[in-house]
Protein backbone atom coordinates (compact mmCIF):
# COMPACT_ATOMS: atom_id res chain seq x y z
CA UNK A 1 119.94 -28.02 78.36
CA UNK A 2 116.65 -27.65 76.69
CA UNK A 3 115.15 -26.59 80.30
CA UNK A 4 117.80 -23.82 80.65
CA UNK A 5 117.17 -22.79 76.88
CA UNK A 6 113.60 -22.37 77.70
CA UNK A 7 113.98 -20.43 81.43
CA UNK A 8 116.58 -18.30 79.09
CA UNK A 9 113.62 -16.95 76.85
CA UNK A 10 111.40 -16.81 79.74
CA UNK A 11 113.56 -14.19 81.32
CA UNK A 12 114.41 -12.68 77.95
CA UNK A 13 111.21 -12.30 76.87
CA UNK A 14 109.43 -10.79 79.99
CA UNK A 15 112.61 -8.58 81.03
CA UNK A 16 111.60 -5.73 78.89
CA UNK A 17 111.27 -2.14 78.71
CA UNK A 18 112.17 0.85 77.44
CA UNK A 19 113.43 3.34 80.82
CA UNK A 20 109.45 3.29 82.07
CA UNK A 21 108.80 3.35 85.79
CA UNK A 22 106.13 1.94 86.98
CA UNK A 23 104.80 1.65 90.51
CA UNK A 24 104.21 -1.33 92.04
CA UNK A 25 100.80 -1.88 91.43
CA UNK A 26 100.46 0.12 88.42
CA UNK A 27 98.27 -1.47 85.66
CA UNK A 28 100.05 0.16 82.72
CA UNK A 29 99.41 -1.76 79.55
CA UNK A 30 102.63 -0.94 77.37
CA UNK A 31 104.42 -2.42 75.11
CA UNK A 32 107.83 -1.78 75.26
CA UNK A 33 110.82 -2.69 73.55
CA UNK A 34 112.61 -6.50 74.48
CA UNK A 35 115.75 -6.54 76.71
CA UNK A 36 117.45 -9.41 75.83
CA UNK A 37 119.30 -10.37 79.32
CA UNK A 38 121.62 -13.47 78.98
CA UNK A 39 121.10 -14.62 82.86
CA UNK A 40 124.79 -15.72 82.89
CA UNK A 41 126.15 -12.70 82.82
CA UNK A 42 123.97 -10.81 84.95
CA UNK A 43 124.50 -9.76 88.65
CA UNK A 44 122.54 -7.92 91.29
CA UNK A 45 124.01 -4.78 92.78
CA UNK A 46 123.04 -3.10 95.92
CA UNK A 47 124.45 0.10 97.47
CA UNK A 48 127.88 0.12 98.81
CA UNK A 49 127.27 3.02 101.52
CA UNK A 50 124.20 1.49 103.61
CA UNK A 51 123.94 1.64 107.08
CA UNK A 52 122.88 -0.92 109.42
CA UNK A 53 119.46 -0.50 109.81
CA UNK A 54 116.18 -1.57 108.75
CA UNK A 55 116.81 0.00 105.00
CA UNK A 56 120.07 -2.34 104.74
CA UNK A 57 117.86 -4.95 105.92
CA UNK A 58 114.86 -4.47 103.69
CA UNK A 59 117.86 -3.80 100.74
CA UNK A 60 119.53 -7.06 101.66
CA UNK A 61 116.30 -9.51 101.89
CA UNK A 62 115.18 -7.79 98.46
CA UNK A 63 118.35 -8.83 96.85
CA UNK A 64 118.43 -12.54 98.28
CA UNK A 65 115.09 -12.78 97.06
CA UNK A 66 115.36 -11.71 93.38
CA UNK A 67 118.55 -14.44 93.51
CA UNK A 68 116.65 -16.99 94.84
CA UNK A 69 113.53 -16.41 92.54
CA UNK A 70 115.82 -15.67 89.60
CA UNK A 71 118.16 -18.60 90.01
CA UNK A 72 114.78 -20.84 90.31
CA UNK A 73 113.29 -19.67 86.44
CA UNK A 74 116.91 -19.58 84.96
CA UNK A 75 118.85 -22.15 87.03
CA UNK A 76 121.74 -19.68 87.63
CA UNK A 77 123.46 -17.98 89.93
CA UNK A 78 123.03 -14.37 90.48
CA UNK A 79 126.45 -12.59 92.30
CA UNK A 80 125.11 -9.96 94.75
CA UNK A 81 127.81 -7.02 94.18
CA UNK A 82 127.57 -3.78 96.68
CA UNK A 83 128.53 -1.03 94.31
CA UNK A 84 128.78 -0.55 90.87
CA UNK A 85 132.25 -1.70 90.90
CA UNK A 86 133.35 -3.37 87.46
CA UNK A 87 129.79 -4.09 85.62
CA UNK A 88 131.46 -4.43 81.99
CA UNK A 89 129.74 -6.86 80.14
CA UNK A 90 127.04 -7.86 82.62
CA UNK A 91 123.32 -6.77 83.09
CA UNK A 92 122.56 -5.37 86.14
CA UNK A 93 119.71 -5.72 88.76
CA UNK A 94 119.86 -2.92 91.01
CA UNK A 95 118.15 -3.64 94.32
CA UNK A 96 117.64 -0.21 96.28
CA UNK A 97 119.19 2.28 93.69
CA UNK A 98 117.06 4.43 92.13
CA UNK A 99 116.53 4.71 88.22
CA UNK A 100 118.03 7.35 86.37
CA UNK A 101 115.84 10.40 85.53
CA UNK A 102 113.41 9.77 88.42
CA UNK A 103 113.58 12.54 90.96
CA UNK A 104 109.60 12.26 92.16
CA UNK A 105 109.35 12.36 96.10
CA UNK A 106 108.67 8.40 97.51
CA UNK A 107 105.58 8.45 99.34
CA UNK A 108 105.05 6.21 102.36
CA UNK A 109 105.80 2.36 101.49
CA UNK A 110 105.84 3.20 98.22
CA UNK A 111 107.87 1.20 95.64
CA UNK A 112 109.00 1.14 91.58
CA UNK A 113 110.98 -0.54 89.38
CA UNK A 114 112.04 0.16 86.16
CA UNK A 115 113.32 -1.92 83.40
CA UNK A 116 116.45 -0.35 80.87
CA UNK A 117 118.66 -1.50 78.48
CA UNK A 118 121.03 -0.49 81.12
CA UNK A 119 119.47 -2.55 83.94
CA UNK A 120 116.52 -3.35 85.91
CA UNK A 121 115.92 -0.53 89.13
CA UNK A 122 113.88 -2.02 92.04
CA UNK A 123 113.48 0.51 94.85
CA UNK A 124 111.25 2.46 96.95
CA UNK A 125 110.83 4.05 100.26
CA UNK A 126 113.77 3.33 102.83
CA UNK A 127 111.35 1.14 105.19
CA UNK A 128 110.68 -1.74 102.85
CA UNK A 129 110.17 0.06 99.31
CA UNK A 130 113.26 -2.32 97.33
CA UNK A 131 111.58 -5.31 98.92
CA UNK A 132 108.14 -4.60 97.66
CA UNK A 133 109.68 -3.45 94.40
CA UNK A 134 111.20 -6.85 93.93
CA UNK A 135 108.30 -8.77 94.53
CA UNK A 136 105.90 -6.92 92.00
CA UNK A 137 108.90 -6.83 89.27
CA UNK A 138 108.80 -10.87 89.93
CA UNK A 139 105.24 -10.86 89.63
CA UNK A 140 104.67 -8.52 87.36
CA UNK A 141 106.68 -8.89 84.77
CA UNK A 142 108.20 -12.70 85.78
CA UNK A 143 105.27 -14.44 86.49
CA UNK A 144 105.54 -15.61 89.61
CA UNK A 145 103.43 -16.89 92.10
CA UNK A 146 103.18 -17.79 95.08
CA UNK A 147 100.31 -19.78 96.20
CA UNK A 148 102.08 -21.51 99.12
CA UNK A 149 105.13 -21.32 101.23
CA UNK A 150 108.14 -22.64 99.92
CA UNK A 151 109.98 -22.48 96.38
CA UNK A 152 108.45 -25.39 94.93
């Protein structure tokens, strides 16, 4: 219990902003407001009308890897939903759907994420944009690392 207590704050604590999106790779040093996310009754939610493909692909290996890494710091599990369906109550992590308000053109393999009290947005260019999204967000603002294969 004390473990899970502790992975809770981890993920409450570095969740946070304020509706600011940031490229991946952007070295912005703000400040924003705490999200408090309660891992337990949070979900990740992809788009309901992709296309096979290599976006669906990308989309689909983005969102089993923000699961795997997120069930790994909180110890658990993270229901992939395509859609928005029925989010009441739960805090969403939307893999491939842009954030609200954000209209700029993508560039070439370019990727964002953005972190709201309404949920975190990881996406990017249709080639592999959510997948590099979802790695800086769990870098970035997660701290992880990976400094060999494997989930150790």
């Amino acid at each position: 219990m004390k473990k899970r207590f502790r992975t809770f704050l981890l993920v409450a604590a570095s969740v946070c902003g304020q509706g600011e999106v940031i490229a991946a790779g952007d070295d912005k040093a703000v400040e924003p407001d705490p999200v408090t996310v309660a891992p337990e009754n949070s979900v990740i939610v992809i788009p309901a009308d992709l296309k096979d493909g290599p976006a669906s692909a990308a989309v689909a290996a983005a969102a089993r890897e923000l699961g795997l890494h997120l069930k790994l710091i909180t110890g658990c599990e993270f229901k992939i939903l395509e859609g928005n369906g029925d989010l009441a109550g739960r805090y969403p992590f939307y893999v491939g759907i842009p954030a609200p308000g954000d209209a700029r053109p993508m560039a070439a393999e370019e990727a964002r994420w953005a972190v709201t009290a309404d949920g975190v947005y990881l996406y990017g260019d249709e080639k592999s944009g959510a997948l590099s999204a979802t790695y800086a967000f769990l870098e970035d603002r997660l701290g992880v690392r990976w400094i060999e294969p494997g989930d150790r």
